[in-house]
N, C-alpha and C. Protein backbone atom coordinates (compact mmCIF):
# COMPACT_ATOMS: atom_id res chain seq x y z
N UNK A 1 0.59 41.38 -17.98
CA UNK A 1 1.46 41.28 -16.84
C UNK A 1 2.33 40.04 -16.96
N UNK A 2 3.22 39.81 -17.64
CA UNK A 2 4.11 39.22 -17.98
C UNK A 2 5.44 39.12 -18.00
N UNK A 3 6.45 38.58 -17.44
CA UNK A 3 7.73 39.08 -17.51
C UNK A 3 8.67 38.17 -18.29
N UNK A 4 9.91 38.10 -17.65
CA UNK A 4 10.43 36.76 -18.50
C UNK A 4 10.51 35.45 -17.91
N UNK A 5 9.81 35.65 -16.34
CA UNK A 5 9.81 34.63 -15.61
C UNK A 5 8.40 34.12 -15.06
N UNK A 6 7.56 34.88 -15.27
CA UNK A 6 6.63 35.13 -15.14
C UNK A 6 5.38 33.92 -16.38
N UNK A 7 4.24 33.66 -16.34
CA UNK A 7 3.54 32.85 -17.28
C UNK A 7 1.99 34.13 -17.52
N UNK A 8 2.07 34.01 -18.60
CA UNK A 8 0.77 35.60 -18.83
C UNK A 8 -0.41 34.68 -18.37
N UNK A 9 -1.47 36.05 -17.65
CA UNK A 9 -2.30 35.59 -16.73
C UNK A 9 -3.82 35.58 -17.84
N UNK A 10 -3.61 36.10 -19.05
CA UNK A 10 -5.00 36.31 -19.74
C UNK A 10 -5.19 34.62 -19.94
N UNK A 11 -4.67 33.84 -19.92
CA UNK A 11 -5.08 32.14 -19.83
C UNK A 11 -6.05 31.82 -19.44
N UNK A 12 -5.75 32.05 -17.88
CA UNK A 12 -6.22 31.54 -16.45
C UNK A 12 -7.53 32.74 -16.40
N UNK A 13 -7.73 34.05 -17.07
CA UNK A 13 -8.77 34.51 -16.65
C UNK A 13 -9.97 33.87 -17.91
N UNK A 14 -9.05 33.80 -19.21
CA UNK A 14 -10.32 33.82 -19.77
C UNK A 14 -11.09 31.90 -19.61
N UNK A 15 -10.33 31.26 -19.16
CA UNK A 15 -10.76 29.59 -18.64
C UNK A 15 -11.65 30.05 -17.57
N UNK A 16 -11.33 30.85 -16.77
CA UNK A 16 -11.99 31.49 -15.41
C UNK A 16 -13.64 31.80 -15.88
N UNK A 17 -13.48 32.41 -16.97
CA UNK A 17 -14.57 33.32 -17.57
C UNK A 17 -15.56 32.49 -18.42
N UNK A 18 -14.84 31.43 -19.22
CA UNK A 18 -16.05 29.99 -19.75
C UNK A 18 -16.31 29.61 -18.43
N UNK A 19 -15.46 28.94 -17.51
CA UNK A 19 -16.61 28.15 -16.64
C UNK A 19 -17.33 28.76 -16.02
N UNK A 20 -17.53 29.85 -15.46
CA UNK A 20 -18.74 30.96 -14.77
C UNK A 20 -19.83 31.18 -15.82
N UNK A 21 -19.04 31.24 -16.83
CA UNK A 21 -20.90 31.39 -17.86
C UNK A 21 -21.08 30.16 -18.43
N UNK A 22 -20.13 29.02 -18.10
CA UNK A 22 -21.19 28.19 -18.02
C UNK A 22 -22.06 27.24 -17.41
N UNK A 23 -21.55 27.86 -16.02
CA UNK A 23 -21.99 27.64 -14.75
C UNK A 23 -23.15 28.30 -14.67
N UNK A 24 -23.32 29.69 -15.01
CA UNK A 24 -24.35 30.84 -14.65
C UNK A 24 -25.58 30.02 -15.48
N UNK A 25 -25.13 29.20 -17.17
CA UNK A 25 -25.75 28.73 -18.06
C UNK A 25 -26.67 27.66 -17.28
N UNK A 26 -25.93 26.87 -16.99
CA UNK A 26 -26.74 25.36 -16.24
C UNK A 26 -27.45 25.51 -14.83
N UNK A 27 -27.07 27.06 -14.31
CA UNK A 27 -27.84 27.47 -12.65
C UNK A 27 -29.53 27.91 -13.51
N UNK A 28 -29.29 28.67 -14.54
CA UNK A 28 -30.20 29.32 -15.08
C UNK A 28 -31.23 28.40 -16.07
N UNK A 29 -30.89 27.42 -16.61
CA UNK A 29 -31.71 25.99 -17.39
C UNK A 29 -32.21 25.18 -16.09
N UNK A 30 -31.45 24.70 -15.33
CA UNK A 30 -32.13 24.03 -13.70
C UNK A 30 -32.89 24.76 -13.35
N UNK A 31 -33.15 26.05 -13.43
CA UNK A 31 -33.98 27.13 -12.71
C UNK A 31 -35.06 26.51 -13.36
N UNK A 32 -35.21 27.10 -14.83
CA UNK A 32 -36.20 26.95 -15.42
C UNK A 32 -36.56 25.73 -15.73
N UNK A 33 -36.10 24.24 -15.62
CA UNK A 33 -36.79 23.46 -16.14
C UNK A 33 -36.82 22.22 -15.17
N UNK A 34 -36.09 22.67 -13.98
CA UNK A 34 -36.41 21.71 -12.60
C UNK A 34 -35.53 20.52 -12.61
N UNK A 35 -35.79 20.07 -11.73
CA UNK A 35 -34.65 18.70 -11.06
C UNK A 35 -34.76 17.68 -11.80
N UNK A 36 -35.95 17.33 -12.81
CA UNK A 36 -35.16 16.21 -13.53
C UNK A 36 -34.00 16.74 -15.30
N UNK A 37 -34.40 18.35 -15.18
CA UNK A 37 -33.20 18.27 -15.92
C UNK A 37 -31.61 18.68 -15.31
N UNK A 38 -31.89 19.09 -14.24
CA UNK A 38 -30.60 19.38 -13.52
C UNK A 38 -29.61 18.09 -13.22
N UNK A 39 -30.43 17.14 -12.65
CA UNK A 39 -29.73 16.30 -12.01
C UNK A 39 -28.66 15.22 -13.49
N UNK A 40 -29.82 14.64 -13.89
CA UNK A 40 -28.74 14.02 -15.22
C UNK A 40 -27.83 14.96 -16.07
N UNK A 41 -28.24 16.01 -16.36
CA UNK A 41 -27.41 16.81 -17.18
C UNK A 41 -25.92 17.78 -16.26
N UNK A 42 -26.11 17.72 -15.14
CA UNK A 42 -25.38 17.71 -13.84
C UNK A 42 -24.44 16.67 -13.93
N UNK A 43 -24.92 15.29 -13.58
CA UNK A 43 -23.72 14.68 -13.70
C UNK A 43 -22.94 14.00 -15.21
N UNK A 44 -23.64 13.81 -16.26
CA UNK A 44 -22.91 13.92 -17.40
C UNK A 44 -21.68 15.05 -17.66
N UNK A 45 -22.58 15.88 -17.40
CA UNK A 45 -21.09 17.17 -17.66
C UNK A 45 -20.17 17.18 -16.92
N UNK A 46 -20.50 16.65 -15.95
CA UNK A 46 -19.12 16.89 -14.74
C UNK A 46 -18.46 15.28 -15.27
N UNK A 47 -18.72 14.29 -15.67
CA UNK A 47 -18.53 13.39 -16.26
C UNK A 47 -17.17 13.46 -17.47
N UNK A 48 -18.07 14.20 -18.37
CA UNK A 48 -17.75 14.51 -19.54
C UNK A 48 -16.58 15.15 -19.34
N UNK A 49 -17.00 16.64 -18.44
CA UNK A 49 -15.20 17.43 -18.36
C UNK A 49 -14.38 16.50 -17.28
N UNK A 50 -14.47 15.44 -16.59
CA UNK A 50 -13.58 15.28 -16.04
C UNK A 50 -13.02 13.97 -16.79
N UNK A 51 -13.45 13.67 -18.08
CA UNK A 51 -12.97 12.74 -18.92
C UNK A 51 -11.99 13.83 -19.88
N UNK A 52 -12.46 14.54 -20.09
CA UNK A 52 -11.74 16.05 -20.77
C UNK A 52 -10.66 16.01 -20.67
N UNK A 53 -10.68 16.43 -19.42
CA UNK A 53 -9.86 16.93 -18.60
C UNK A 53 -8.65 16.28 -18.38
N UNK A 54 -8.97 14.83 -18.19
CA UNK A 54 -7.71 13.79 -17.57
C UNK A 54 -7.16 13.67 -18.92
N UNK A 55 -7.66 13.86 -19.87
CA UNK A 55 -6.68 13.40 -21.23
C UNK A 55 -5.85 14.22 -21.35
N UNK A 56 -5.61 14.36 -22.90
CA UNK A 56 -4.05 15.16 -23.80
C UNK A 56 -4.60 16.75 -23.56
N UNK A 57 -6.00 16.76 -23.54
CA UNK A 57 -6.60 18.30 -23.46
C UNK A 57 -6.23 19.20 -22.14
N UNK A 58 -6.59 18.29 -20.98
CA UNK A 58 -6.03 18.62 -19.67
C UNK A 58 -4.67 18.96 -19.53
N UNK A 59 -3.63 17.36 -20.09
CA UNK A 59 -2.28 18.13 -19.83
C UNK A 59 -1.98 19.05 -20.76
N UNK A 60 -2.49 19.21 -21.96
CA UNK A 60 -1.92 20.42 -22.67
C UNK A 60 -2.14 21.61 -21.66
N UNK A 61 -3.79 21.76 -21.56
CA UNK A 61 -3.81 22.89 -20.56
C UNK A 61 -3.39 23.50 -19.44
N UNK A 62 -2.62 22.17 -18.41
CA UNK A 62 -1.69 22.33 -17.40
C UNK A 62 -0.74 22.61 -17.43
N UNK A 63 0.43 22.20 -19.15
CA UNK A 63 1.35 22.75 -19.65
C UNK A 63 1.30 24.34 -19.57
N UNK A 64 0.39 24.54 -20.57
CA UNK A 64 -0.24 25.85 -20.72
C UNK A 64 -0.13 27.22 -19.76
N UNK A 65 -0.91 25.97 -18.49
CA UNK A 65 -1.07 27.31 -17.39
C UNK A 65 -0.24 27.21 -16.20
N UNK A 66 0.92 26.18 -16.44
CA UNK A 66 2.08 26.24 -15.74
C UNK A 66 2.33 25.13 -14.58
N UNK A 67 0.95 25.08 -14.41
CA UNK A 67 0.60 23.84 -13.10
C UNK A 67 1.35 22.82 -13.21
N UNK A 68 1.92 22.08 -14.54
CA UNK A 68 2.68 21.39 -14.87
C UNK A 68 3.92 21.74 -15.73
N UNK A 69 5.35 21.26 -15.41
CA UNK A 69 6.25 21.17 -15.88
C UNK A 69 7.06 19.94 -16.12
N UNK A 70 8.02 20.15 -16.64
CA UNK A 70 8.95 18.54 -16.99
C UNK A 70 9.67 18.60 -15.50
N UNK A 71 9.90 19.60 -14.87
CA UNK A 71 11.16 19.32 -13.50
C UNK A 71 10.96 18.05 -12.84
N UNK A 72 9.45 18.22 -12.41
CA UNK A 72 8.85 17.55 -11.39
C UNK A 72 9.24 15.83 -11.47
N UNK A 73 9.13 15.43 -12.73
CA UNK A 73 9.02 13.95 -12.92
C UNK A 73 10.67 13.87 -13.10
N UNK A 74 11.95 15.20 -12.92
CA UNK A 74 13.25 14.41 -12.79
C UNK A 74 13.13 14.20 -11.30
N UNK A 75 12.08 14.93 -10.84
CA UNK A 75 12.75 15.28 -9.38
C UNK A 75 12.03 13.85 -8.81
N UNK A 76 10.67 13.44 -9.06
CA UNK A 76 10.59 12.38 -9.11
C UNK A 76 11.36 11.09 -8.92
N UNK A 77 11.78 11.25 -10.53
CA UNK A 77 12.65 10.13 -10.34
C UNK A 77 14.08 9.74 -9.52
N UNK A 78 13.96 10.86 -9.42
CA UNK A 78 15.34 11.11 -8.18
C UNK A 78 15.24 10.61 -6.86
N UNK A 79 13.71 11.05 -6.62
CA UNK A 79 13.28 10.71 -5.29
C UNK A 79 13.05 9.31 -5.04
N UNK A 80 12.45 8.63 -6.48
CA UNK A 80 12.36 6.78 -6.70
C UNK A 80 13.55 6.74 -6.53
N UNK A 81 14.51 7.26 -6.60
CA UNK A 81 15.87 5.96 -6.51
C UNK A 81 15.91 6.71 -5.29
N UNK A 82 16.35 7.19 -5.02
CA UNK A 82 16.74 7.49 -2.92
C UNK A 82 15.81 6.24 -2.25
N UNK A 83 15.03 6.23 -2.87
CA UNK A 83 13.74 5.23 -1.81
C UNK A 83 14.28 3.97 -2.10
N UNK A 84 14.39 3.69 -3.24
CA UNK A 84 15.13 2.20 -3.14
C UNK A 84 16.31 1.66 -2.63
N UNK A 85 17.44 2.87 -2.68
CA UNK A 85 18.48 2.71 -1.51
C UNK A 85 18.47 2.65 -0.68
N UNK A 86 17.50 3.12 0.14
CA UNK A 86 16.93 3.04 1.51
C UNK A 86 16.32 2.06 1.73
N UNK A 87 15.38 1.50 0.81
CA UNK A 87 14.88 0.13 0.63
C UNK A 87 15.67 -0.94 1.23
N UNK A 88 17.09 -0.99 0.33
CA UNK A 88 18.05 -2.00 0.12
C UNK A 88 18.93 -1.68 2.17
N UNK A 89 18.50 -0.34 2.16
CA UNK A 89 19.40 -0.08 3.46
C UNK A 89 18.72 -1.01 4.68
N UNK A 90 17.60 -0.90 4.56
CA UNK A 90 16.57 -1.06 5.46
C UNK A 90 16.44 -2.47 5.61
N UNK A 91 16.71 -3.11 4.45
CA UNK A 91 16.63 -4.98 4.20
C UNK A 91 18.04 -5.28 5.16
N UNK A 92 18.93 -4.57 4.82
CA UNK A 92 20.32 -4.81 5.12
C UNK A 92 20.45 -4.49 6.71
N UNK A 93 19.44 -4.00 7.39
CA UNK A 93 19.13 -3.80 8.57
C UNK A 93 18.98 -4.63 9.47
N UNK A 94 17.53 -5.04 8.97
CA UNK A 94 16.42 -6.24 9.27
C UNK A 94 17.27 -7.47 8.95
N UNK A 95 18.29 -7.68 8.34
CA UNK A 95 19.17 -8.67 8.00
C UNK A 95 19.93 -9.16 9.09
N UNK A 96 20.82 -8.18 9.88
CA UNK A 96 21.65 -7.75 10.87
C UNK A 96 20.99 -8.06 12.17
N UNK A 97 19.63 -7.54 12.06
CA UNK A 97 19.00 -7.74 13.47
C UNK A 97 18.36 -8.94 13.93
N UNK A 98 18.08 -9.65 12.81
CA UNK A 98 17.61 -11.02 12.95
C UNK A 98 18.89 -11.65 13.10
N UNK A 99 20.17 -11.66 12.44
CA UNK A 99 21.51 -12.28 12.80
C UNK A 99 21.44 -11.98 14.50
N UNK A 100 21.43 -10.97 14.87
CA UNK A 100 22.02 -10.34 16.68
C UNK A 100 21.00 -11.48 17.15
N UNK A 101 20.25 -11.36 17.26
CA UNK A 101 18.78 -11.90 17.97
C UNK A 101 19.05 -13.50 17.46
N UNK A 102 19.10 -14.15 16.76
CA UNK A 102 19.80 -16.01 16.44
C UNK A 102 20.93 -15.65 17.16
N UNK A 103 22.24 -14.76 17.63
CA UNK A 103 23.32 -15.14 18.36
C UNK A 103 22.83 -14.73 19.67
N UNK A 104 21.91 -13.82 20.06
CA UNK A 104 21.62 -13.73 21.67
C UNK A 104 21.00 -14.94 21.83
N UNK A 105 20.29 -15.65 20.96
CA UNK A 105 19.24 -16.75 21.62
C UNK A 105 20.23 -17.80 21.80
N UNK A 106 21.66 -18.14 21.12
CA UNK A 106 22.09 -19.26 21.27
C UNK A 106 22.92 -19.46 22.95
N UNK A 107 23.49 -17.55 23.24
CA UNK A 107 24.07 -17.35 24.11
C UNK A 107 23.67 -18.16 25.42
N UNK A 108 24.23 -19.05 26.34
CA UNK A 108 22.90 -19.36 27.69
C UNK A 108 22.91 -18.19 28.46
N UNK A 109 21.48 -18.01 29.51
CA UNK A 109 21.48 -16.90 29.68
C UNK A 109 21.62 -16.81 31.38
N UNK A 110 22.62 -15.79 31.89
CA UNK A 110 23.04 -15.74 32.95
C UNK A 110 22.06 -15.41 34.47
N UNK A 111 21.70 -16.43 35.24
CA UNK A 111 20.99 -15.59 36.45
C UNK A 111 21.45 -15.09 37.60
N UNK A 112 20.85 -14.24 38.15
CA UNK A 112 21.35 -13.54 39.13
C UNK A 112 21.84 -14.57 40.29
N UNK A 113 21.56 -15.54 40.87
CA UNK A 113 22.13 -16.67 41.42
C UNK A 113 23.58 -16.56 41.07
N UNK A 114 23.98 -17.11 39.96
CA UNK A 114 24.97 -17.39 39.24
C UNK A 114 25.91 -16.13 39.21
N UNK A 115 25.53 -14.72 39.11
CA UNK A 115 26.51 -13.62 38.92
C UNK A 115 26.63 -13.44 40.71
N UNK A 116 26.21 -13.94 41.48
CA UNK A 116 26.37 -13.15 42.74
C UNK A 116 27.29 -14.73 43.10
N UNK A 117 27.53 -15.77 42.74
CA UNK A 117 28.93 -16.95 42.71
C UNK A 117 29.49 -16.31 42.88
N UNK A 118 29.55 -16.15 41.17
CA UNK A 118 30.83 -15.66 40.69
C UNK A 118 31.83 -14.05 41.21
C-alpha cells in the first residue's frame, strides 16, 4: 500500500512484530524464572534500547519511517529567527516604557485643589 506520496507500511509492521515477540519473550522468561530475573533484565533493556534508540540507529529509523524529515529543522529555523525579532521588538518596547515612566515622574503632579483654581 504505497503510492507516490505515501511511505510503505511493511516497515512499521514488521518493527511492530520484533517488539511483541520480544515482549511476549521477556513476559514469558519473568514468568518462569521470577522477579529477580525480571526486574534487572527489565531495566537494562529498556536502558539499552533507549541508548539504541537515541543514536544514528534511531534517527536512521525515524528517517526510515517518516517520523522525521529535513522540513522541520528549516521550519525551525525560521521560527528561531521570528523569535529573535520579536526579542529585539520587545527590548525596544521595555526601552520606550521605562523612557514614558522617567518623563511622567519628572512631570509635577497636578491636584485636584489646583485644577478646580484654575
Amino acid at each position: 500500500m504505497s503510492g507516490p506520496d505515501s511511505r510503505p507500511v511493511w516497515p512499521v509492521l514488521v518493527l511492530a512484530g520484533l517488539v511483541l515477540a520480544a515482549g511476549q519473550g521477556y513476559v514469558f522468561l519473568a514468568a518462569r524464572l521470577g522477579v529477580p530475573f525480571a526486574i534487572p533484565v527489565g531495566i537494562v533493556g529498556l536502558a539499552s534500547l533507549a541508548f539504541v534508540f537515541r543514536g544514528p540507529v534511531g534517527q536512521a529509523l525515524a528517517l526510515r519511517l517518516g517520523l522525521r524529515d529535513g522540513v522541520p529543522d528549516e521550519a525551525a529555523g525560521q521560527v528561531l529567527g521570528e523569535l529573535d525579532e520579536l526579542r529585539t521588538r520587545v527590548q525596544e518596547l521595555e526601552e520606550r516604557v521605562d523612557f514614558s515612566e522617567r518623563l511622567l515622574a519628572q512631570v509635577p503632579r497636578v491636584t485636584d485643589r489646583e485644577q478646580s483654581r484654575l
